[in-house]
PDB file of N, CA and C in Angstrom:
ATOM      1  N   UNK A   1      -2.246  -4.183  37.796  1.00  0.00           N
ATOM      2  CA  UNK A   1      -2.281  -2.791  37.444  1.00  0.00           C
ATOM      3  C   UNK A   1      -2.582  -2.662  35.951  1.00  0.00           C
ATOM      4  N   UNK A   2      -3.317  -1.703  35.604  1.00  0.00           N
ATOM      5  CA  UNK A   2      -3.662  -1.959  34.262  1.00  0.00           C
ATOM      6  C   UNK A   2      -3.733  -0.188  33.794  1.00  0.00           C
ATOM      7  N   UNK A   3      -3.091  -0.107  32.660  1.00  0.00           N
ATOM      8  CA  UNK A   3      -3.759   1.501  32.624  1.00  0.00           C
ATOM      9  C   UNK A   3      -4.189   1.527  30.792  1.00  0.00           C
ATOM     10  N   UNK A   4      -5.149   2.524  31.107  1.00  0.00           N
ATOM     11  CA  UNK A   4      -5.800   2.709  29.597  1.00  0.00           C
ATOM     12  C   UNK A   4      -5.570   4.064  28.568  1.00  0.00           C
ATOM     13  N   UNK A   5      -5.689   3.748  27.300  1.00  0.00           N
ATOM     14  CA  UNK A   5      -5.229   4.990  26.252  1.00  0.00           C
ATOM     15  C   UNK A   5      -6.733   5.187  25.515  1.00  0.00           C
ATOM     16  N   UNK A   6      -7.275   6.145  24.935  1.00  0.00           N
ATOM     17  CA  UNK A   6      -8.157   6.365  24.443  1.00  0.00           C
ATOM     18  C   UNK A   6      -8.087   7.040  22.995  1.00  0.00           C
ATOM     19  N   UNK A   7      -8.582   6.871  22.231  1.00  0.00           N
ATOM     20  CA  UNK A   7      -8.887   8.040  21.058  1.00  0.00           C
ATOM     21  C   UNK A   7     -10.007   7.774  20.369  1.00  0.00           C
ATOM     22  N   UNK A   8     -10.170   9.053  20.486  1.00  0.00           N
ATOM     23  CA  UNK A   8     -12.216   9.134  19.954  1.00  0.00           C
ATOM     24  C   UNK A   8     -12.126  10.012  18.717  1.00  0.00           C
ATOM     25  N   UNK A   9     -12.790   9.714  17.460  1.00  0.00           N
ATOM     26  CA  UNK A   9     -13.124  10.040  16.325  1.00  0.00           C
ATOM     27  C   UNK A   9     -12.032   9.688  15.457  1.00  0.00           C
ATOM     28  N   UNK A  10     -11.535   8.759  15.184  1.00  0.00           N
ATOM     29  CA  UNK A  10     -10.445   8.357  14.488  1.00  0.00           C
ATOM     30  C   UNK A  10     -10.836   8.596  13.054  1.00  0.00           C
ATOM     31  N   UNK A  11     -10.183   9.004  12.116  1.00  0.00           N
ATOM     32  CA  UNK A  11     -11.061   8.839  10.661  1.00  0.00           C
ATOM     33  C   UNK A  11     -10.754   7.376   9.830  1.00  0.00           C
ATOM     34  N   UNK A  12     -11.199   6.663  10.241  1.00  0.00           N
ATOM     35  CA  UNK A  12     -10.560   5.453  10.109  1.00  0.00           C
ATOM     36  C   UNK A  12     -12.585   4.657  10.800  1.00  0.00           C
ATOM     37  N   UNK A  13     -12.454   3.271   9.845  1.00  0.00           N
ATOM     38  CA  UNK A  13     -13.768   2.478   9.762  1.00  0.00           C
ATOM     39  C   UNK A  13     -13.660   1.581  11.145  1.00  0.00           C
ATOM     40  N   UNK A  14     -14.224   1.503  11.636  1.00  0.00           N
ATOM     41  CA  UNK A  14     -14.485   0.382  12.953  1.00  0.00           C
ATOM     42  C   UNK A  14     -14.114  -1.392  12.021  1.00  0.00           C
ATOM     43  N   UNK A  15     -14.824  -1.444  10.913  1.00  0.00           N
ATOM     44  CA  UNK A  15     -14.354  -2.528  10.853  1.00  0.00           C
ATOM     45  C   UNK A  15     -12.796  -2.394   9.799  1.00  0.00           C
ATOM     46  N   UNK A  16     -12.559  -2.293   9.376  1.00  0.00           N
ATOM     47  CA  UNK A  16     -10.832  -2.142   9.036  1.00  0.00           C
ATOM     48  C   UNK A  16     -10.312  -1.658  10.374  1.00  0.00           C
ATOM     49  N   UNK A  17     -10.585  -1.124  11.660  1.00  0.00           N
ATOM     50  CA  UNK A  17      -9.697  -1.093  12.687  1.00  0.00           C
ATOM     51  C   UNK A  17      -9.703  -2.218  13.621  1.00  0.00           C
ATOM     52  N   UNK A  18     -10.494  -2.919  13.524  1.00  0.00           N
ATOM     53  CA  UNK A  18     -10.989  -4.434  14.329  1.00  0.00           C
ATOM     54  C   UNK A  18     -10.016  -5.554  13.774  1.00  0.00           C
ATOM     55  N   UNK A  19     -10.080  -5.304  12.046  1.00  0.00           N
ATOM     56  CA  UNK A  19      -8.829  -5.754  11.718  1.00  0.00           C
ATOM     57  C   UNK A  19      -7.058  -5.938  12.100  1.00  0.00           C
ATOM     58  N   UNK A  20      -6.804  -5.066  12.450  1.00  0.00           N
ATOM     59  CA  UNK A  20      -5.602  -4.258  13.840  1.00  0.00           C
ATOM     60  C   UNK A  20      -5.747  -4.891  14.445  1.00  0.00           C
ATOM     61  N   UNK A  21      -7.030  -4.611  15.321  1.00  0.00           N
ATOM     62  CA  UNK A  21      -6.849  -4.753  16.888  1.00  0.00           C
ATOM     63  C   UNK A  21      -6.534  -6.165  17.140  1.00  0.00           C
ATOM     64  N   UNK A  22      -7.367  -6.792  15.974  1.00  0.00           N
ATOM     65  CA  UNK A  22      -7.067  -8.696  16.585  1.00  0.00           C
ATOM     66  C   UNK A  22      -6.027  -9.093  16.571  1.00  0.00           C
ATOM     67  N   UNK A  23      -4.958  -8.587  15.682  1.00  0.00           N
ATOM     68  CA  UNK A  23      -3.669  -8.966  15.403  1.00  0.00           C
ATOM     69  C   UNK A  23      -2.965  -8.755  16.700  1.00  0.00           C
ATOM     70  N   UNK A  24      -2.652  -7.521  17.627  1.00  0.00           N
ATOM     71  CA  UNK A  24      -2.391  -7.440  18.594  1.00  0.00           C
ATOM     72  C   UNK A  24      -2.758  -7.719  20.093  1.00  0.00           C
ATOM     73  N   UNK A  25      -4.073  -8.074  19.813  1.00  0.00           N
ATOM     74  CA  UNK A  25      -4.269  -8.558  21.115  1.00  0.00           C
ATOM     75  C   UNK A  25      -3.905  -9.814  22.112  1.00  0.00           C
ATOM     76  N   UNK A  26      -3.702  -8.905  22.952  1.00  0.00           N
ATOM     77  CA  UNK A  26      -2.796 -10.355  23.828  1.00  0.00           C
ATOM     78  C   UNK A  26      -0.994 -10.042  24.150  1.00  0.00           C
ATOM     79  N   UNK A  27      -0.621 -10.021  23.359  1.00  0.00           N
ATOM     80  CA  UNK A  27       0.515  -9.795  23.185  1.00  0.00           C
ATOM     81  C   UNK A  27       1.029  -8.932  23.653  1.00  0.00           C
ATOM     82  N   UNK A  28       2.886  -9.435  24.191  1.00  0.00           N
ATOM     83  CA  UNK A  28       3.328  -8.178  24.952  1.00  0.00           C
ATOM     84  C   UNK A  28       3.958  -7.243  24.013  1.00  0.00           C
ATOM     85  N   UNK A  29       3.841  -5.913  24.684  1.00  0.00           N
ATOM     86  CA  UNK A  29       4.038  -4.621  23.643  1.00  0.00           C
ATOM     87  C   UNK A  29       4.781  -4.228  22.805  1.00  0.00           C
ATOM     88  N   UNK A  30       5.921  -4.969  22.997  1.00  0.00           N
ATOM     89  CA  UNK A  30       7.478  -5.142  22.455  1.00  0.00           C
ATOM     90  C   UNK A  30       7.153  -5.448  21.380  1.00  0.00           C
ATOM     91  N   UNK A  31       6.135  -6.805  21.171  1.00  0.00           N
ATOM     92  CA  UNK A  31       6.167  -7.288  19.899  1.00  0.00           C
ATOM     93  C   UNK A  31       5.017  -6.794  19.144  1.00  0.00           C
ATOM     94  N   UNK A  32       3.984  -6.485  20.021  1.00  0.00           N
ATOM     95  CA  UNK A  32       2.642  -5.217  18.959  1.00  0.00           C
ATOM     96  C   UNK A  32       3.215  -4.289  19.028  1.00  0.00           C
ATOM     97  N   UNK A  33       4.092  -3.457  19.547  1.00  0.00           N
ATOM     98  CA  UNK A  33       4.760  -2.529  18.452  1.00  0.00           C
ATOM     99  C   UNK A  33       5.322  -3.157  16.998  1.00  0.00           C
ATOM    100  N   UNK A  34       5.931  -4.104  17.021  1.00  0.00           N
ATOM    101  CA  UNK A  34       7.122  -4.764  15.757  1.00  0.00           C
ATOM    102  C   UNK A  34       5.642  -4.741  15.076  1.00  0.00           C
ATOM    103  N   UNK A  35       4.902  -5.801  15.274  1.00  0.00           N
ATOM    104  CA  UNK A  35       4.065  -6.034  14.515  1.00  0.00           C
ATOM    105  C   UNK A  35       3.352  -5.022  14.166  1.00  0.00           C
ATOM    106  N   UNK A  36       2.711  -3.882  14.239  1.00  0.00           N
ATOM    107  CA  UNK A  36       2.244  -2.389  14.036  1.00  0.00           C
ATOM    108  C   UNK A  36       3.000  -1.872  13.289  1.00  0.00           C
ATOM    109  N   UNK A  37       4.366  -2.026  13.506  1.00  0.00           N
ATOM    110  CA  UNK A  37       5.707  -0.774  12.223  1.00  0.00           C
ATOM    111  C   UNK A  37       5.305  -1.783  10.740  1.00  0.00           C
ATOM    112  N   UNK A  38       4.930  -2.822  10.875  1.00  0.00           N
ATOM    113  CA  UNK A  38       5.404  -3.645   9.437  1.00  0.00           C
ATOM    114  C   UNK A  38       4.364  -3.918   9.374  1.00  0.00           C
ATOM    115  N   UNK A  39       2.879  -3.657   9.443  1.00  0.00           N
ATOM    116  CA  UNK A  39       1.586  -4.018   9.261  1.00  0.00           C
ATOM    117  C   UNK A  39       1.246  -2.755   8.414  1.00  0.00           C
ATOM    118  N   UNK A  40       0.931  -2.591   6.449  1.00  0.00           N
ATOM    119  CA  UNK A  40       0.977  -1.448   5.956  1.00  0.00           C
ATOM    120  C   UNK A  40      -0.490  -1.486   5.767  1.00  0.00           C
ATOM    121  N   UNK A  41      -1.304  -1.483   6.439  1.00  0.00           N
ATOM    122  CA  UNK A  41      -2.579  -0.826   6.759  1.00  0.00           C
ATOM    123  C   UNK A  41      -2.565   0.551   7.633  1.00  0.00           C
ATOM    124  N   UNK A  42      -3.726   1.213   7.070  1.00  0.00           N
ATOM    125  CA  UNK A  42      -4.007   2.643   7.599  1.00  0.00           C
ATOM    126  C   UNK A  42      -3.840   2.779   9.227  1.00  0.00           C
ATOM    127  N   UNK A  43      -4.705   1.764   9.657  1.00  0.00           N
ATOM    128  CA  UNK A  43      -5.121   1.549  11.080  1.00  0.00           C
ATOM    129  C   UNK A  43      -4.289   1.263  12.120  1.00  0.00           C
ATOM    130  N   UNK A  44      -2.982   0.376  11.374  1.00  0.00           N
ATOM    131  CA  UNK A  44      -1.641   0.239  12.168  1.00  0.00           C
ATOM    132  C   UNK A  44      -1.410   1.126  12.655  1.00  0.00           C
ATOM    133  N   UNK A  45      -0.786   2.267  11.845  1.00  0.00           N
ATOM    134  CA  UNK A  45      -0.466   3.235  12.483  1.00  0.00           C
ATOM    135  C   UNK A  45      -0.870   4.344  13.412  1.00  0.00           C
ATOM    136  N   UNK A  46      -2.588   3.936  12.968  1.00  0.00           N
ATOM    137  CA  UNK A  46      -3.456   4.902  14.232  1.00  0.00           C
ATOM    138  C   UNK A  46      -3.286   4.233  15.446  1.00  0.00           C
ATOM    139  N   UNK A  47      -3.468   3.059  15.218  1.00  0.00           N
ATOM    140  CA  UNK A  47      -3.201   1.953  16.791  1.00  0.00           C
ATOM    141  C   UNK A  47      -2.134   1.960  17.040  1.00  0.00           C
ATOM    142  N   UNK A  48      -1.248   2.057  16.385  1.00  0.00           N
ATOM    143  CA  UNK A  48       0.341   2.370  17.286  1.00  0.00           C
ATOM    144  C   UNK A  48       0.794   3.351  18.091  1.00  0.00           C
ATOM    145  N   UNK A  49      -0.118   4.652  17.587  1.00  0.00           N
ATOM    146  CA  UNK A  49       0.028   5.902  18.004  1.00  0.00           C
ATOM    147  C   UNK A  49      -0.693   5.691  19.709  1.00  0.00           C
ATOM    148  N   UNK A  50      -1.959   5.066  19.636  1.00  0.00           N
ATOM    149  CA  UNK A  50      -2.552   4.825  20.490  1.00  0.00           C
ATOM    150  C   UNK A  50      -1.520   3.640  21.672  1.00  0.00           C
ATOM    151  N   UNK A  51      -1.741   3.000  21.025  1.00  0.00           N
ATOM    152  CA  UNK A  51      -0.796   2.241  22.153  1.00  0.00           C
ATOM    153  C   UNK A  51       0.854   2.727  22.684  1.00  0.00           C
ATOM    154  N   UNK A  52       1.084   3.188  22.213  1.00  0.00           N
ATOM    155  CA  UNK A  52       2.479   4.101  22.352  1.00  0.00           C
ATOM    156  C   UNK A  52       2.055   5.307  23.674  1.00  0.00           C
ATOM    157  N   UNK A  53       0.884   5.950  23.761  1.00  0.00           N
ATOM    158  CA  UNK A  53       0.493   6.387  24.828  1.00  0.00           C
ATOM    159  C   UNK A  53      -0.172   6.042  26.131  1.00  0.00           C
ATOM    160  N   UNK A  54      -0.577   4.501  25.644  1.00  0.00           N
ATOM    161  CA  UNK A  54      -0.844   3.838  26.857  1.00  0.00           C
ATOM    162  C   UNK A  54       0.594   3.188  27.302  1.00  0.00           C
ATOM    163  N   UNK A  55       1.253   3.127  26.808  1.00  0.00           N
ATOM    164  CA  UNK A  55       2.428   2.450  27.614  1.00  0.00           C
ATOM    165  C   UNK A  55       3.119   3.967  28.142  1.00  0.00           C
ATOM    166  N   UNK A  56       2.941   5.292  27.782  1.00  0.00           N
ATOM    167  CA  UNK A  56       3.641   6.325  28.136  1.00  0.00           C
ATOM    168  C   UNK A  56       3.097   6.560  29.308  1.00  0.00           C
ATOM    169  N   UNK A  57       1.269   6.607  29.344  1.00  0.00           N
ATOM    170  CA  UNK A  57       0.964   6.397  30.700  1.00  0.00           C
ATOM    171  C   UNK A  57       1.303   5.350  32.000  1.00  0.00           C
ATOM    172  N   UNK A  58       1.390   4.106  31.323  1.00  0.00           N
ATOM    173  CA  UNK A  58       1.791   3.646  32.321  1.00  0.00           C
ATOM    174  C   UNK A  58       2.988   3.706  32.960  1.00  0.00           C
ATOM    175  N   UNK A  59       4.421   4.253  32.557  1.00  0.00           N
ATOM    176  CA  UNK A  59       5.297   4.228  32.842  1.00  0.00           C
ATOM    177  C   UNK A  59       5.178   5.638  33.887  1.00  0.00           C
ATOM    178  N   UNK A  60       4.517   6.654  33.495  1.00  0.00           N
ATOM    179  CA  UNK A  60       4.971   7.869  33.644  1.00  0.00           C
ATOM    180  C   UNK A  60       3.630   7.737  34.965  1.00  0.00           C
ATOM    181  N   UNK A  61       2.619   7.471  34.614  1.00  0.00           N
ATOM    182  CA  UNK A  61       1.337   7.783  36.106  1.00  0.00           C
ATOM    183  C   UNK A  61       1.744   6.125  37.271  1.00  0.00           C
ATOM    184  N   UNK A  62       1.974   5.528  36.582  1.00  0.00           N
ATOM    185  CA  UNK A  62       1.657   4.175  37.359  1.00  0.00           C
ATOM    186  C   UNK A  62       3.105   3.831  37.823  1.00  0.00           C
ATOM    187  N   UNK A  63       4.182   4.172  36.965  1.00  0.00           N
ATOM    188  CA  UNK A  63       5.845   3.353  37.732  1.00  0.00           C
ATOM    189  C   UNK A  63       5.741   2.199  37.159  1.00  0.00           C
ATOM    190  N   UNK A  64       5.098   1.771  35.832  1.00  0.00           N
ATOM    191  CA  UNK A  64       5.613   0.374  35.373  1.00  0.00           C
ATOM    192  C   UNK A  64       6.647  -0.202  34.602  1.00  0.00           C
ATOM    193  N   UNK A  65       6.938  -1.322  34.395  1.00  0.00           N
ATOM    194  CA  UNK A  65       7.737  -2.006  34.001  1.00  0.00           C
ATOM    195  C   UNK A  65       7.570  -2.048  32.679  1.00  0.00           C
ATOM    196  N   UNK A  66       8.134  -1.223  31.387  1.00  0.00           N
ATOM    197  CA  UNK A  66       7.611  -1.713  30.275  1.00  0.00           C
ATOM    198  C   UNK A  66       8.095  -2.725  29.684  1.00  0.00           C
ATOM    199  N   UNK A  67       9.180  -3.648  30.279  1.00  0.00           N
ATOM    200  CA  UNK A  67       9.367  -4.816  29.389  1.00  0.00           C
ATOM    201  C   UNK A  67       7.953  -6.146  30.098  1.00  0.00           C
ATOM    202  N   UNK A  68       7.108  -5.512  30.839  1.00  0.00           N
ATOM    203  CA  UNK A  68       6.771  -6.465  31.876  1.00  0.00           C
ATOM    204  C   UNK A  68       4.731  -6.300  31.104  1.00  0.00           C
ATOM    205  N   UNK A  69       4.747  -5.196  30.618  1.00  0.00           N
ATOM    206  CA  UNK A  69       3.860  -5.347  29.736  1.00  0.00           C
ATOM    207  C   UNK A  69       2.968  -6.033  28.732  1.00  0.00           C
ATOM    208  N   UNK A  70       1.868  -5.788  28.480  1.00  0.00           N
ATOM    209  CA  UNK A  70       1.247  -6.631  27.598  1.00  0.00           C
ATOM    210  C   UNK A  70      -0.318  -5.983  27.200  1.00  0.00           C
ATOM    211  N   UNK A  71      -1.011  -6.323  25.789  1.00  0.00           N
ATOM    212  CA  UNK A  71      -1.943  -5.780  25.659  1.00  0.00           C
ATOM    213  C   UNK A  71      -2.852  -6.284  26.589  1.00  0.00           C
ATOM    214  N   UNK A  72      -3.873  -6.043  27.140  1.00  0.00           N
ATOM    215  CA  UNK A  72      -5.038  -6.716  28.200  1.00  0.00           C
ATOM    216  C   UNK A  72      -6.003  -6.711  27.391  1.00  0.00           C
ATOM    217  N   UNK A  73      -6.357  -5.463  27.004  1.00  0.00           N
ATOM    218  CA  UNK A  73      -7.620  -5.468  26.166  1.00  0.00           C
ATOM    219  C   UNK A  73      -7.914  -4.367  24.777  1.00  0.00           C
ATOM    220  N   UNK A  74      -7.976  -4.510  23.618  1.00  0.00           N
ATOM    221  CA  UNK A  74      -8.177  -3.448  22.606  1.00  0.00           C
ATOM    222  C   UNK A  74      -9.465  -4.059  22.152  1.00  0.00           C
ATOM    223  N   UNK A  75     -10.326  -2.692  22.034  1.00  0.00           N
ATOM    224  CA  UNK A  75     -11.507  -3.078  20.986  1.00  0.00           C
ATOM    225  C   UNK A  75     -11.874  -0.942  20.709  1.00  0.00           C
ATOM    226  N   UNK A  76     -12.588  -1.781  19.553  1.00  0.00           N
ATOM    227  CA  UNK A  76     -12.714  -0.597  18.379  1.00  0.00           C
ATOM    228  C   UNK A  76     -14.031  -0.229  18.148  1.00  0.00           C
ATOM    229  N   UNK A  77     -14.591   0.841  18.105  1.00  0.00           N
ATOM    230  CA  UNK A  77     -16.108   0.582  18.430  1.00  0.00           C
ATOM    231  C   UNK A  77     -16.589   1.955  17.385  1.00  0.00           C
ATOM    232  N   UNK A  78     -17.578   2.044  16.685  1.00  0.00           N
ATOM    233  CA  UNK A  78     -18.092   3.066  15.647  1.00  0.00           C
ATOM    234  C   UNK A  78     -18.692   3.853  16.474  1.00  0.00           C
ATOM    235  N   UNK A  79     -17.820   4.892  15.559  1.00  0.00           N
ATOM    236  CA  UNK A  79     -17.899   6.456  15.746  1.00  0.00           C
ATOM    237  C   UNK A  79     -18.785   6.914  15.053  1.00  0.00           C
ATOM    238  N   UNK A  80     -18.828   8.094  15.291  1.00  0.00           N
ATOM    239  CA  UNK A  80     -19.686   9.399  14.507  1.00  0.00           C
ATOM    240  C   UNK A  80     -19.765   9.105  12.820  1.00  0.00           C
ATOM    241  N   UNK A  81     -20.709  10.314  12.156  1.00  0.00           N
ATOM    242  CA  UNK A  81     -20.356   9.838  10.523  1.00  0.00           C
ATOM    243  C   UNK A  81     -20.118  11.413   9.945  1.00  0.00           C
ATOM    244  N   UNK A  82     -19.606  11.627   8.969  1.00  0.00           N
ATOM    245  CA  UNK A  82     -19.666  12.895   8.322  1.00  0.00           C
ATOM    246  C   UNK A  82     -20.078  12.871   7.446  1.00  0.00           C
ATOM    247  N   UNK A  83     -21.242  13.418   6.798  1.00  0.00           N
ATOM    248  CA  UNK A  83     -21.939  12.958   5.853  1.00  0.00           C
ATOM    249  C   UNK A  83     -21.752  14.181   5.054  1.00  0.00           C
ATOM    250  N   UNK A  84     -21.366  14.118   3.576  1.00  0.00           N
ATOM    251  CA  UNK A  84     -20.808  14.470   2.580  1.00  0.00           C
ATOM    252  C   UNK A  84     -21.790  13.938   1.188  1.00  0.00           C
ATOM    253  N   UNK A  85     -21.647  14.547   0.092  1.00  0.00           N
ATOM    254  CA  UNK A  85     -22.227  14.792  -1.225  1.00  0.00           C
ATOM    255  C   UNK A  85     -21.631  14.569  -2.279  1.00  0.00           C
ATOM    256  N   UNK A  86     -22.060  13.698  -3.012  1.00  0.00           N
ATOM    257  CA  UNK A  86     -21.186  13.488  -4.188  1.00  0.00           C
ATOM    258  C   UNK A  86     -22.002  13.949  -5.017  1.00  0.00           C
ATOM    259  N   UNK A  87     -21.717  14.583  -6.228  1.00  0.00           N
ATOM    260  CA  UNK A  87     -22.344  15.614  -7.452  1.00  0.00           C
ATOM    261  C   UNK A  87     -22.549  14.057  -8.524  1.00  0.00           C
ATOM    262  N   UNK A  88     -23.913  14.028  -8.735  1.00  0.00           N
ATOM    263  CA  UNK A  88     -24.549  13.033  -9.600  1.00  0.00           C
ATOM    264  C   UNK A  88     -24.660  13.541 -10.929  1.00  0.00           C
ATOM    265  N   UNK A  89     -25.762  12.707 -12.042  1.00  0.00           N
ATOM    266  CA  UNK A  89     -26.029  13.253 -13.446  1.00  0.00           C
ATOM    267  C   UNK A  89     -27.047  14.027 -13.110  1.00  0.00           C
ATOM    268  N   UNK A  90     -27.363  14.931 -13.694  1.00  0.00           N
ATOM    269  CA  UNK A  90     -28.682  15.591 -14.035  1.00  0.00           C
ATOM    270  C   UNK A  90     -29.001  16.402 -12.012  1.00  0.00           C
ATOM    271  N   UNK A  91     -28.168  16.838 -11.827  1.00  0.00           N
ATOM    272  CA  UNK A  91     -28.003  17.942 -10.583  1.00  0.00           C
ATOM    273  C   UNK A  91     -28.280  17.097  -9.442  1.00  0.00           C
ATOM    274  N   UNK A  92     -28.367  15.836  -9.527  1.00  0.00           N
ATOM    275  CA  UNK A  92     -28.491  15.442  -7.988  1.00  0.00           C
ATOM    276  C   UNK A  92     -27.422  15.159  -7.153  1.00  0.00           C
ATOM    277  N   UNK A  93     -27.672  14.300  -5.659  1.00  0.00           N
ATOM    278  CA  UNK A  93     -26.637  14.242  -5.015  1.00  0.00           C
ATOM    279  C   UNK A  93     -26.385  13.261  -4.688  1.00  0.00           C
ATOM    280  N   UNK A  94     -25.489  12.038  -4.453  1.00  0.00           N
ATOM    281  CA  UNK A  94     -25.387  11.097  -3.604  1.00  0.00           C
ATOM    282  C   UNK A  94     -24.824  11.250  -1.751  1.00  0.00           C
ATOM    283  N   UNK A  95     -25.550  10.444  -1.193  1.00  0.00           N
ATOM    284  CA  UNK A  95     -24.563  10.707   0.071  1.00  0.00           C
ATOM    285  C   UNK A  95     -23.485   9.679   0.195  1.00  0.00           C
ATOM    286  N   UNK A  96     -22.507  10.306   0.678  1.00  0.00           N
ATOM    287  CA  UNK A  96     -21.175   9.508   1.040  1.00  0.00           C
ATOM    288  C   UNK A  96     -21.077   9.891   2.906  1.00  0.00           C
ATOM    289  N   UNK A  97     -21.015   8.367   3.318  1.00  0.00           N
ATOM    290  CA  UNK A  97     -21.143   8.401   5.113  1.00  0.00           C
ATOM    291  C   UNK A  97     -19.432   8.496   5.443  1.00  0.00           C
ATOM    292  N   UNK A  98     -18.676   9.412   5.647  1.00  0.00           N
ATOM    293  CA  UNK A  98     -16.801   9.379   5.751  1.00  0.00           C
ATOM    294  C   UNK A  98     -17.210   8.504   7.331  1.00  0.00           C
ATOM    295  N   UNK A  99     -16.512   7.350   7.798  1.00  0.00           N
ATOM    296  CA  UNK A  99     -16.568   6.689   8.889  1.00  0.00           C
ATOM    297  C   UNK A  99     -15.412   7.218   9.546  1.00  0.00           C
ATOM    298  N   UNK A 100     -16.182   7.221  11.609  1.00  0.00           N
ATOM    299  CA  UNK A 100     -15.035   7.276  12.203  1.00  0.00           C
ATOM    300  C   UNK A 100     -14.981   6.252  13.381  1.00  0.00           C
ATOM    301  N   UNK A 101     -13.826   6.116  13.939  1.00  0.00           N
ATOM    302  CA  UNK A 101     -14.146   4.690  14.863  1.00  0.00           C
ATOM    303  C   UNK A 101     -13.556   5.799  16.756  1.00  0.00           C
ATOM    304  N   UNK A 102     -13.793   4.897  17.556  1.00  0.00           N
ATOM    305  CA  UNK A 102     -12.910   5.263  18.818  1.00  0.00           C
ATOM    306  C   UNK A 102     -12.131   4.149  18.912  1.00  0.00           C
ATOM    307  N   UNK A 103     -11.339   3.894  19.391  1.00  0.00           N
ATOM    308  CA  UNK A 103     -10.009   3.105  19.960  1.00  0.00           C
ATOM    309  C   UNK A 103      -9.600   3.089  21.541  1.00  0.00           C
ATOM    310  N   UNK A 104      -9.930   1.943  22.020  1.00  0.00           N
ATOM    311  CA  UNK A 104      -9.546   1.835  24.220  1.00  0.00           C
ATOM    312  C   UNK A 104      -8.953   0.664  23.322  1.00  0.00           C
ATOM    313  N   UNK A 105      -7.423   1.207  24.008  1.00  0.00           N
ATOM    314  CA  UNK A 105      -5.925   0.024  24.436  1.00  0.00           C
ATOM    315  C   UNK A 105      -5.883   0.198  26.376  1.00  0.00           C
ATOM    316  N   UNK A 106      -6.019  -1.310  26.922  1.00  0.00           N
ATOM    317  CA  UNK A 106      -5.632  -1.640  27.848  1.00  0.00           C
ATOM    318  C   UNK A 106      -4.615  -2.275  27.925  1.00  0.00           C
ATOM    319  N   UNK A 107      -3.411  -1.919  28.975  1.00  0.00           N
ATOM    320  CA  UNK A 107      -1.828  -2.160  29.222  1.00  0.00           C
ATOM    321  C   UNK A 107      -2.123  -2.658  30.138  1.00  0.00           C
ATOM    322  N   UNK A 108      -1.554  -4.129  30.730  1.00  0.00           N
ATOM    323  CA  UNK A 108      -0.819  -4.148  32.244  1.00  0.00           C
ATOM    324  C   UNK A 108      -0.010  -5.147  32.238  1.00  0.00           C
ATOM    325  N   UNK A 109       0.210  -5.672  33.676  1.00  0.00           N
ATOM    326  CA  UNK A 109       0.815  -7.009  33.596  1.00  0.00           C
ATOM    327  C   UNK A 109       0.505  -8.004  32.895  1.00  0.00           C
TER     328      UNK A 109
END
């Protein structure tokens, strides 16, 4: 049984969230949570948020076991861009690309 969490447009970089994801993968949830509260990167905490609702789904749609848990699968994949202006010398503009990523956490046995 496996159930999945999603979040799309994270404001957060695909690669600083890939960073995250490797740390937890695999592992049962008990301990990628621990490891997520004490990991002081940005992305921890977006991925915690995320995985915190895939285990809510699974308990609540599926009837699972959450000590019986474990990550199956996380990957992080680039999002959209917001493209923004920075005020240069002599009236021009630079562009600045603000990155966003999506986030799929797979839970199961």
């Amino acid at each position: 049984m496996e159930t999945k969490a999603i979040l799309r447009s994270a404001r957060l970089s695909a690669q600083k969230g890939r960073l995250v994801a490797d740390m937890i993968r695999g592992q049962p949830v008990d301990k990628a949570l621990n490891i997520l509260a004490f990991t002081p990167k940005k992305g921890a905490a977006i991925i915690k948020k995320v995985l915190e609702s895939a285990i809510a789904n699974a308990e609540h749609n599926d009837g699972a076991d959450i000590d019986a848990l474990k990550v199956k699968t996380i990957h992080v994949e680039r999002g959209s861009f917001q493209k923004r202006f920075h005020a240069r010398a002599k009236g021009r503009g630079t562009r600045v690309l603000r990155h966003s990523c999506h986030c799929y956490i797979t839970v199961g046995d």
